[in-house]
N, C-alpha and C. Protein backbone atom coordinates (compact mmCIF):
# COMPACT_ATOMS: atom_id res chain seq x y z
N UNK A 1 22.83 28.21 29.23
CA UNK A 1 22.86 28.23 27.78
C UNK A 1 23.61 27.01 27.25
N UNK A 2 22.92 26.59 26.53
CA UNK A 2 23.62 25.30 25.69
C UNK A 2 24.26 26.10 24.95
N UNK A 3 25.73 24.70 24.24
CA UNK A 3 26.33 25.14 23.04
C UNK A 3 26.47 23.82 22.19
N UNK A 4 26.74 24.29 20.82
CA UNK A 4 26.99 23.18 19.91
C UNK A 4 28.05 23.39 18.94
N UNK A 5 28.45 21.79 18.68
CA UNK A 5 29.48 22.23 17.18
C UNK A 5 28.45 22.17 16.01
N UNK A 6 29.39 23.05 15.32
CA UNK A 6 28.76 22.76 13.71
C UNK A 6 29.57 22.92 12.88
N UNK A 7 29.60 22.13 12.20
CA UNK A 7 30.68 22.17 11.05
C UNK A 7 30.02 22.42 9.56
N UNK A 8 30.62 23.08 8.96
CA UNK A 8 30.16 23.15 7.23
C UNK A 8 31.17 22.48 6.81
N UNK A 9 30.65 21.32 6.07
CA UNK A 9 31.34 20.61 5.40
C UNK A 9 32.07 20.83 4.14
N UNK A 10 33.25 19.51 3.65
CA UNK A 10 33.23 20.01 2.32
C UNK A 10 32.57 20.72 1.03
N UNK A 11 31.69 20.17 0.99
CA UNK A 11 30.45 20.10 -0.30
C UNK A 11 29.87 21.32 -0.08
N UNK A 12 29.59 21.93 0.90
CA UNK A 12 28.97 22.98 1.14
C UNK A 12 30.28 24.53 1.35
N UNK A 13 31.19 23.98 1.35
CA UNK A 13 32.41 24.73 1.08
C UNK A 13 32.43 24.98 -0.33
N UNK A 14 32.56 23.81 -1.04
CA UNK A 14 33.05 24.18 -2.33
C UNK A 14 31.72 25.17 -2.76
N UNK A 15 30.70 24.90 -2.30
CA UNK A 15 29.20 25.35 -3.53
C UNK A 15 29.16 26.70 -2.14
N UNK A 16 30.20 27.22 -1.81
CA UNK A 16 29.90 28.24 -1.14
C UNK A 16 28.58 29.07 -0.76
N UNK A 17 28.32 27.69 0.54
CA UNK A 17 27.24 27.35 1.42
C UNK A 17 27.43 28.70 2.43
N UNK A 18 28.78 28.51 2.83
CA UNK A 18 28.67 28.75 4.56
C UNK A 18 27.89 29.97 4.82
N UNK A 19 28.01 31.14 4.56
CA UNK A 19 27.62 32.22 4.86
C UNK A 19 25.85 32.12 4.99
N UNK A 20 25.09 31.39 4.12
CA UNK A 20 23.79 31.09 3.73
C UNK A 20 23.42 30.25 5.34
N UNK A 21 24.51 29.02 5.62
CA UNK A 21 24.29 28.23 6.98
C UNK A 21 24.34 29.11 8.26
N UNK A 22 25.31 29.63 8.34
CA UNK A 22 25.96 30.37 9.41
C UNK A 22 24.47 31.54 9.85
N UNK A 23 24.35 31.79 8.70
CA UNK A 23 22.47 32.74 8.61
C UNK A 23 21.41 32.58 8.95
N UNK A 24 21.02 30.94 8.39
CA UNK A 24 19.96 30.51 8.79
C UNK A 24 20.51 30.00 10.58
N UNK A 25 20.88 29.48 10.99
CA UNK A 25 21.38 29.18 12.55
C UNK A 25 20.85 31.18 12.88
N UNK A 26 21.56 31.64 12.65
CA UNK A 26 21.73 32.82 13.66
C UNK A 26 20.20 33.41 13.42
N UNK A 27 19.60 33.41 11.87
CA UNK A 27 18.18 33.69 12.17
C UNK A 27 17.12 33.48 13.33
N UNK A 28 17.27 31.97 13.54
CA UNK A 28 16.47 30.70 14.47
C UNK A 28 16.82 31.44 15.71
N UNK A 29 17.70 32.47 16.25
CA UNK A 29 18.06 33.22 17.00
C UNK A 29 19.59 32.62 17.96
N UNK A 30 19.89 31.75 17.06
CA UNK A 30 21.42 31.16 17.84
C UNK A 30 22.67 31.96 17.71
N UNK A 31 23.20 32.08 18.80
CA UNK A 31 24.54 32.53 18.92
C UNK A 31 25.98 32.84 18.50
N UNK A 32 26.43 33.02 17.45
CA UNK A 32 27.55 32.47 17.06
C UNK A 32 28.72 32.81 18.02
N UNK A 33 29.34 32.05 18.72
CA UNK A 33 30.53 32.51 19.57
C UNK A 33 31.79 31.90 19.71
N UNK A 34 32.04 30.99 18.43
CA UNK A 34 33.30 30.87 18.10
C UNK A 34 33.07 30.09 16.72
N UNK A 35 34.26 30.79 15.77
CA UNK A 35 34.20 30.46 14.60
C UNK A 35 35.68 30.25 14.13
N UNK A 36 36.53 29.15 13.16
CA UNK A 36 37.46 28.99 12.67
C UNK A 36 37.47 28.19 11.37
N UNK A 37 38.30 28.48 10.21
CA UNK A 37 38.44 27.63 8.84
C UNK A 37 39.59 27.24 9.06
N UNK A 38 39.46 25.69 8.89
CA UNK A 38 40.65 24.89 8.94
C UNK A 38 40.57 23.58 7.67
N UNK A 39 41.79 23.36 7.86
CA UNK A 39 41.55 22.23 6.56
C UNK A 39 42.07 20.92 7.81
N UNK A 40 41.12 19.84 8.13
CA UNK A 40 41.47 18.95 8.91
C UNK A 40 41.67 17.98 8.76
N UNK A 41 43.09 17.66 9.27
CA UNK A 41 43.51 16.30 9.32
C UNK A 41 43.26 15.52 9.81
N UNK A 42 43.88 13.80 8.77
CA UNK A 42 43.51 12.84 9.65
C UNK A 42 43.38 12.48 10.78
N UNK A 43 44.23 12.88 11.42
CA UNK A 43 44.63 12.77 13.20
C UNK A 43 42.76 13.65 13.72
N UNK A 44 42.47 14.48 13.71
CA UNK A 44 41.52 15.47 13.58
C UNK A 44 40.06 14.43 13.31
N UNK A 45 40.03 14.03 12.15
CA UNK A 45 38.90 13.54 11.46
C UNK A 45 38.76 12.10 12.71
N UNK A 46 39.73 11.52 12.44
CA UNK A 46 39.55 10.01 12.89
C UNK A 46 39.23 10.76 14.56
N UNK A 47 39.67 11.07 15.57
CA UNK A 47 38.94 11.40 16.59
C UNK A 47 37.57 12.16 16.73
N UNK A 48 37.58 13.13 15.86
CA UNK A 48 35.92 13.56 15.63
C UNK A 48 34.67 12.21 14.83
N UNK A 49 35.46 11.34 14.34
CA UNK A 49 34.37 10.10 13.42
C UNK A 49 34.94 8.77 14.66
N UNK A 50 35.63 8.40 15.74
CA UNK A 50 35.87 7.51 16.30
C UNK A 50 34.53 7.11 16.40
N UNK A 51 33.47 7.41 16.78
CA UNK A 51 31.95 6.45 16.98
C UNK A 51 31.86 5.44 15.90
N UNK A 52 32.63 6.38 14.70
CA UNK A 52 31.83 5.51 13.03
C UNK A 52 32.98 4.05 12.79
N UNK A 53 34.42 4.27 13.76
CA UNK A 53 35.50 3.75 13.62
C UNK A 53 35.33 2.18 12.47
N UNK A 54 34.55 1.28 13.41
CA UNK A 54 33.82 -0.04 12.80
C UNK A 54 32.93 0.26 11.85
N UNK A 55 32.75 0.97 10.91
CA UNK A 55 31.78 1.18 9.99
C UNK A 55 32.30 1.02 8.62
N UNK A 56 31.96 0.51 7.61
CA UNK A 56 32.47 0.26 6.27
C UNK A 56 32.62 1.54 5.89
N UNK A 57 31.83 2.55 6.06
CA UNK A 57 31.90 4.13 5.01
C UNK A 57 33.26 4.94 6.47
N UNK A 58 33.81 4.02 6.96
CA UNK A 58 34.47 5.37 7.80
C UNK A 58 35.52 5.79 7.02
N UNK A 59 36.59 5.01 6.33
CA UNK A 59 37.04 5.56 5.55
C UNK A 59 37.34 6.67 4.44
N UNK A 60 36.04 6.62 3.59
CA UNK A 60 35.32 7.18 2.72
C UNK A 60 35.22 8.76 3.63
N UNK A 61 34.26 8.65 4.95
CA UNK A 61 33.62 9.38 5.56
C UNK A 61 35.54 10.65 6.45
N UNK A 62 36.60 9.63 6.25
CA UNK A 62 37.55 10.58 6.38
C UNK A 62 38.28 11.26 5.54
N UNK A 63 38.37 10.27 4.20
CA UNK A 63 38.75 11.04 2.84
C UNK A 63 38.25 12.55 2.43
N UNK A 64 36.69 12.41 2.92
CA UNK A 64 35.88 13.29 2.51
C UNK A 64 36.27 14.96 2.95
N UNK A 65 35.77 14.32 4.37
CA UNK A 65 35.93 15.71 5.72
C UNK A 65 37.50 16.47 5.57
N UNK A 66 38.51 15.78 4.74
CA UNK A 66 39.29 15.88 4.95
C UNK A 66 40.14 16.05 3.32
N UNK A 67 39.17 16.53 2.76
CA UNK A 67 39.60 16.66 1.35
C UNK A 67 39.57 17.91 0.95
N UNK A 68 38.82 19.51 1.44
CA UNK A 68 38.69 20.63 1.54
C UNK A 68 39.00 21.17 2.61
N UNK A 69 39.03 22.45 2.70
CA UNK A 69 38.94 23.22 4.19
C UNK A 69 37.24 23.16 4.61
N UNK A 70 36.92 23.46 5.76
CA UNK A 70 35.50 23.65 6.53
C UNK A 70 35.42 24.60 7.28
N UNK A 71 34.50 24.84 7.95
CA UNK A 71 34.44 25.75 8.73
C UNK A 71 33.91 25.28 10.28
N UNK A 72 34.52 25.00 11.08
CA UNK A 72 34.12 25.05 12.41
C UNK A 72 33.37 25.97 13.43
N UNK A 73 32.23 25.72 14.08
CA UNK A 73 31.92 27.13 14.54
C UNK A 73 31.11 26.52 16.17
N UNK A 74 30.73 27.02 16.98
CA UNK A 74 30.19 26.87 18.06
C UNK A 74 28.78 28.33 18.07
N UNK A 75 27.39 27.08 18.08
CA UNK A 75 26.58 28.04 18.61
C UNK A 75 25.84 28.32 20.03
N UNK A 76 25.24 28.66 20.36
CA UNK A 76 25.31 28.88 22.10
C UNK A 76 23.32 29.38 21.49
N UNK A 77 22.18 28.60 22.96
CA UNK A 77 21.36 29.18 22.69
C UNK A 77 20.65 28.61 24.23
N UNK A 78 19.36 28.95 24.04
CA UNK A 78 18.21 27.90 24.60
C UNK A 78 18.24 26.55 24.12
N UNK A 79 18.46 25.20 24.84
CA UNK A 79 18.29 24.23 23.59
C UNK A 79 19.01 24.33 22.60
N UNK A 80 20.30 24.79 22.31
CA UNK A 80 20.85 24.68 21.10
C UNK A 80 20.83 23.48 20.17
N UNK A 81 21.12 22.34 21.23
CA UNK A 81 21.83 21.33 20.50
C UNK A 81 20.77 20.75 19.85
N UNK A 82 19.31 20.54 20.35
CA UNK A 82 18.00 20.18 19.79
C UNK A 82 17.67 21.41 18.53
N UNK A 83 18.10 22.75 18.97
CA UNK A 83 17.30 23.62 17.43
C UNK A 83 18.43 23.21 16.40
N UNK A 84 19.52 23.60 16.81
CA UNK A 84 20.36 23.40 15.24
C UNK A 84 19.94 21.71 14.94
N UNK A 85 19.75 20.41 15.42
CA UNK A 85 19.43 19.14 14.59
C UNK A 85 18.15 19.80 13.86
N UNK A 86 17.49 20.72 14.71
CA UNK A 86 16.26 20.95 13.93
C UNK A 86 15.96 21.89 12.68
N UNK A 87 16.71 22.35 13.00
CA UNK A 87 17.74 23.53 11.53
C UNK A 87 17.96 22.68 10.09
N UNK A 88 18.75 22.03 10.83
CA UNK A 88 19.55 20.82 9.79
C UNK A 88 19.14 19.78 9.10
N UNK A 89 17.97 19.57 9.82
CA UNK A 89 17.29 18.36 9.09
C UNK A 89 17.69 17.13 9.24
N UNK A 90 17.15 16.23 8.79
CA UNK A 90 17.46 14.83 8.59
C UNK A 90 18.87 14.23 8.16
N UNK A 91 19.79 13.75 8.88
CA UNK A 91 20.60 13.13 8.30
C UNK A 91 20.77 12.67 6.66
N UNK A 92 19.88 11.94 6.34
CA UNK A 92 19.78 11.76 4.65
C UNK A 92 18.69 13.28 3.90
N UNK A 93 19.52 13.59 3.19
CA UNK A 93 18.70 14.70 2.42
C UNK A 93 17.12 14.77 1.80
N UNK A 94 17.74 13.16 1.59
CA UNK A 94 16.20 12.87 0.99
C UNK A 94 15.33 12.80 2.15
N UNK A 95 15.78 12.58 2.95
CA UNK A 95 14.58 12.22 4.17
C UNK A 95 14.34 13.82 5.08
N UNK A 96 15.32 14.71 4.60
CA UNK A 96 15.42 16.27 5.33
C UNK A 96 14.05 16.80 4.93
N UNK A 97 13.39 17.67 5.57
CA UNK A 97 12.16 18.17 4.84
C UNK A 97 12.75 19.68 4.20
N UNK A 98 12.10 20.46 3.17
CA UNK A 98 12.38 21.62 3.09
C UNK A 98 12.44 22.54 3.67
N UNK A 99 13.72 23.62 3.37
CA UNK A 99 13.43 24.88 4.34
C UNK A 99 14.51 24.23 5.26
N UNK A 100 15.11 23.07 5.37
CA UNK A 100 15.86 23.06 6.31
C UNK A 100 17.18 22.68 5.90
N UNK A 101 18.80 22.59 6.39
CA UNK A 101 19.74 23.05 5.74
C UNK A 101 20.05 21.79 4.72
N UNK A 102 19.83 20.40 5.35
CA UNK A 102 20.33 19.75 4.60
C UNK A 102 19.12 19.22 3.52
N UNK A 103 17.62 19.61 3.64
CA UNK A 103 17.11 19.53 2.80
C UNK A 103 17.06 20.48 1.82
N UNK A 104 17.39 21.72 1.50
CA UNK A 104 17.48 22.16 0.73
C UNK A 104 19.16 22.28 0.26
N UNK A 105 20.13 22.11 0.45
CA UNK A 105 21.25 21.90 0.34
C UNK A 105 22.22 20.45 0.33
N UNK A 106 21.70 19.65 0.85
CA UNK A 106 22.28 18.46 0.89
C UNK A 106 22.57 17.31 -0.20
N UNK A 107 23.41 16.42 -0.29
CA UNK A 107 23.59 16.14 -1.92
C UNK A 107 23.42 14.27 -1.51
N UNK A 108 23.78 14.01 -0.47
CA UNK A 108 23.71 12.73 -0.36
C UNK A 108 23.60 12.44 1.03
N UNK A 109 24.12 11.54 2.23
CA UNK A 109 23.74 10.87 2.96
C UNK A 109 25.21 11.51 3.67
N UNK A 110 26.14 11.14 3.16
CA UNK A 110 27.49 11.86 3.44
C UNK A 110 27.90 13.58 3.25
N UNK A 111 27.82 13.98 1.62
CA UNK A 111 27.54 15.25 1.17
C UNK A 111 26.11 15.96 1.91
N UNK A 112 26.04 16.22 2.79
CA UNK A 112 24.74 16.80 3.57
C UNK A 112 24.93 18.01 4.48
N UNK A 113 26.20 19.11 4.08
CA UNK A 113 26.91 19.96 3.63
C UNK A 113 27.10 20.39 5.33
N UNK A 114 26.12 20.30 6.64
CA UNK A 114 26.61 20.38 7.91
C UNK A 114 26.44 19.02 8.82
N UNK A 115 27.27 19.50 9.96
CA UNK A 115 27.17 18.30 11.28
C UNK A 115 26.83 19.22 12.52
N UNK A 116 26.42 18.60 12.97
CA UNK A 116 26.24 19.55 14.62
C UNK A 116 25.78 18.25 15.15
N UNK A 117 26.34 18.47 16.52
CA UNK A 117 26.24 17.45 18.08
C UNK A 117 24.81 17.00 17.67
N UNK A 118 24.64 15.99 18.35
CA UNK A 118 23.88 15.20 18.40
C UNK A 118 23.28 14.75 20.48
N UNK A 119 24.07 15.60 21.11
CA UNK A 119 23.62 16.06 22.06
C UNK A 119 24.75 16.57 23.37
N UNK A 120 24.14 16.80 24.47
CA UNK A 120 25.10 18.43 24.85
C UNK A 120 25.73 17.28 25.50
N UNK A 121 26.28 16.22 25.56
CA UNK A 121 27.48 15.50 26.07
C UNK A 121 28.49 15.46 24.53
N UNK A 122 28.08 14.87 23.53
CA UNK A 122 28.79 15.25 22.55
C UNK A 122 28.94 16.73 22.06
N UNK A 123 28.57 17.57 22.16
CA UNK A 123 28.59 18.85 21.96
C UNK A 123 30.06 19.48 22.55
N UNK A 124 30.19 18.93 24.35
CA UNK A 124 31.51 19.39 25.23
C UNK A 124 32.29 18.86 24.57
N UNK A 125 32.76 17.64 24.29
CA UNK A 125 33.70 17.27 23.57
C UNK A 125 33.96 17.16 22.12
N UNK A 126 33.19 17.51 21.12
CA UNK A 126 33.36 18.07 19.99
C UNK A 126 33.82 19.32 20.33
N UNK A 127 33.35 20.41 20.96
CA UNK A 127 33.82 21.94 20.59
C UNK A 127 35.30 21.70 21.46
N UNK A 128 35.66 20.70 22.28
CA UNK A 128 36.77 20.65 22.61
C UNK A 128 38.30 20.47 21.69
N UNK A 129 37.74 19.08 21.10
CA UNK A 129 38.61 19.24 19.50
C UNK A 129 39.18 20.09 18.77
N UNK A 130 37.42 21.01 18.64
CA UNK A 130 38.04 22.12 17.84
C UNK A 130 38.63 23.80 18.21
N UNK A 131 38.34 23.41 19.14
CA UNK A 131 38.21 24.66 19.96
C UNK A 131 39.25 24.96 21.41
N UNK A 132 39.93 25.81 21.65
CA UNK A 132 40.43 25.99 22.99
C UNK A 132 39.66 27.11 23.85
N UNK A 133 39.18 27.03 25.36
CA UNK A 133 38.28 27.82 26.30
C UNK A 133 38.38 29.47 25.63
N UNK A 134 40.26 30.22 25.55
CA UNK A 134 39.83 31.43 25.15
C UNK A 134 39.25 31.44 23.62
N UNK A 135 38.81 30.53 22.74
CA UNK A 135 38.41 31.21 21.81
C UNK A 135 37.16 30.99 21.33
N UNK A 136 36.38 30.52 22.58
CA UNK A 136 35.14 30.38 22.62
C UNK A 136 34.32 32.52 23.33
N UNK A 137 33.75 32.72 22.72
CA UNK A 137 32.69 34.18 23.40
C UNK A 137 32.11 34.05 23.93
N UNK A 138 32.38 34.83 25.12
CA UNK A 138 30.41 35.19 25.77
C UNK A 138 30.50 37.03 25.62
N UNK A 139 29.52 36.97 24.80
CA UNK A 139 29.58 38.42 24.27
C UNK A 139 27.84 38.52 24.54
């Protein structure tokens, strides 16, 4: 069984998303087996965005993540890490098709209200970040 992170972002915090995200994932028949709300710090952000480090929006992109609480969660499936990108849609909203989270929810390119791995090597070490072994489930 694969697993993945997913995070609900700010934007989808404030417009009290999560419960609606957390739904559609577990519909698609994914797992939920570890879940936590945290408000994350810089120390936090800048190691989860280190890929974006050299990027003009990384800044911006830590202000953001790091301006509300979120919700952290780990899902566990067949293929997880491929269904939830496929859940989620397109990185840019505009480019998300409907029916999927960040196309029908997403506000911008940044504001695109979840994240999830981008594949099951980033997946181990994202849920590592957020996560310690006991508070991951196998239920």
């Amino acid at each position: 069984m694969e697993r993945s992170l997913v995070l609900i972002k700010p934007d989808a915090m404030q417009r009290r998303l999560a419960g609606i995200i957390i739904s559609r994932l577990e519909e698609q028949g994914l797992k939920l087996v570890a879940l936590r709300m945290l408000h994350m710090d810089r120390a936090l952000a800048e190691q989860h965005y280190a890929i974006h480090a050299d990027k003009p929006f990384f800044e911006d992109l830590i202000k953001y993540i790091t301006s509300t609480p979120i919700i952290a969660s780990v899902f566990e499936g067949d293929g997880a890490v491929e269904a939830i990108r496929k859940i989620m849609g397109a990185t840019d909203p505009a480019q998300a098709e409907p029916g999927t989270i960040r196309g029908d929810f997403g506000l911008d390119i940044q504001r695109n209200a979840v994240h999830g791995s981008d594949s099951i090597e980033t997946a181990e070490k994202e849920i590592k970040l957020f996560f310690a072994g006991d508070e991951i489930f196998d239920y």
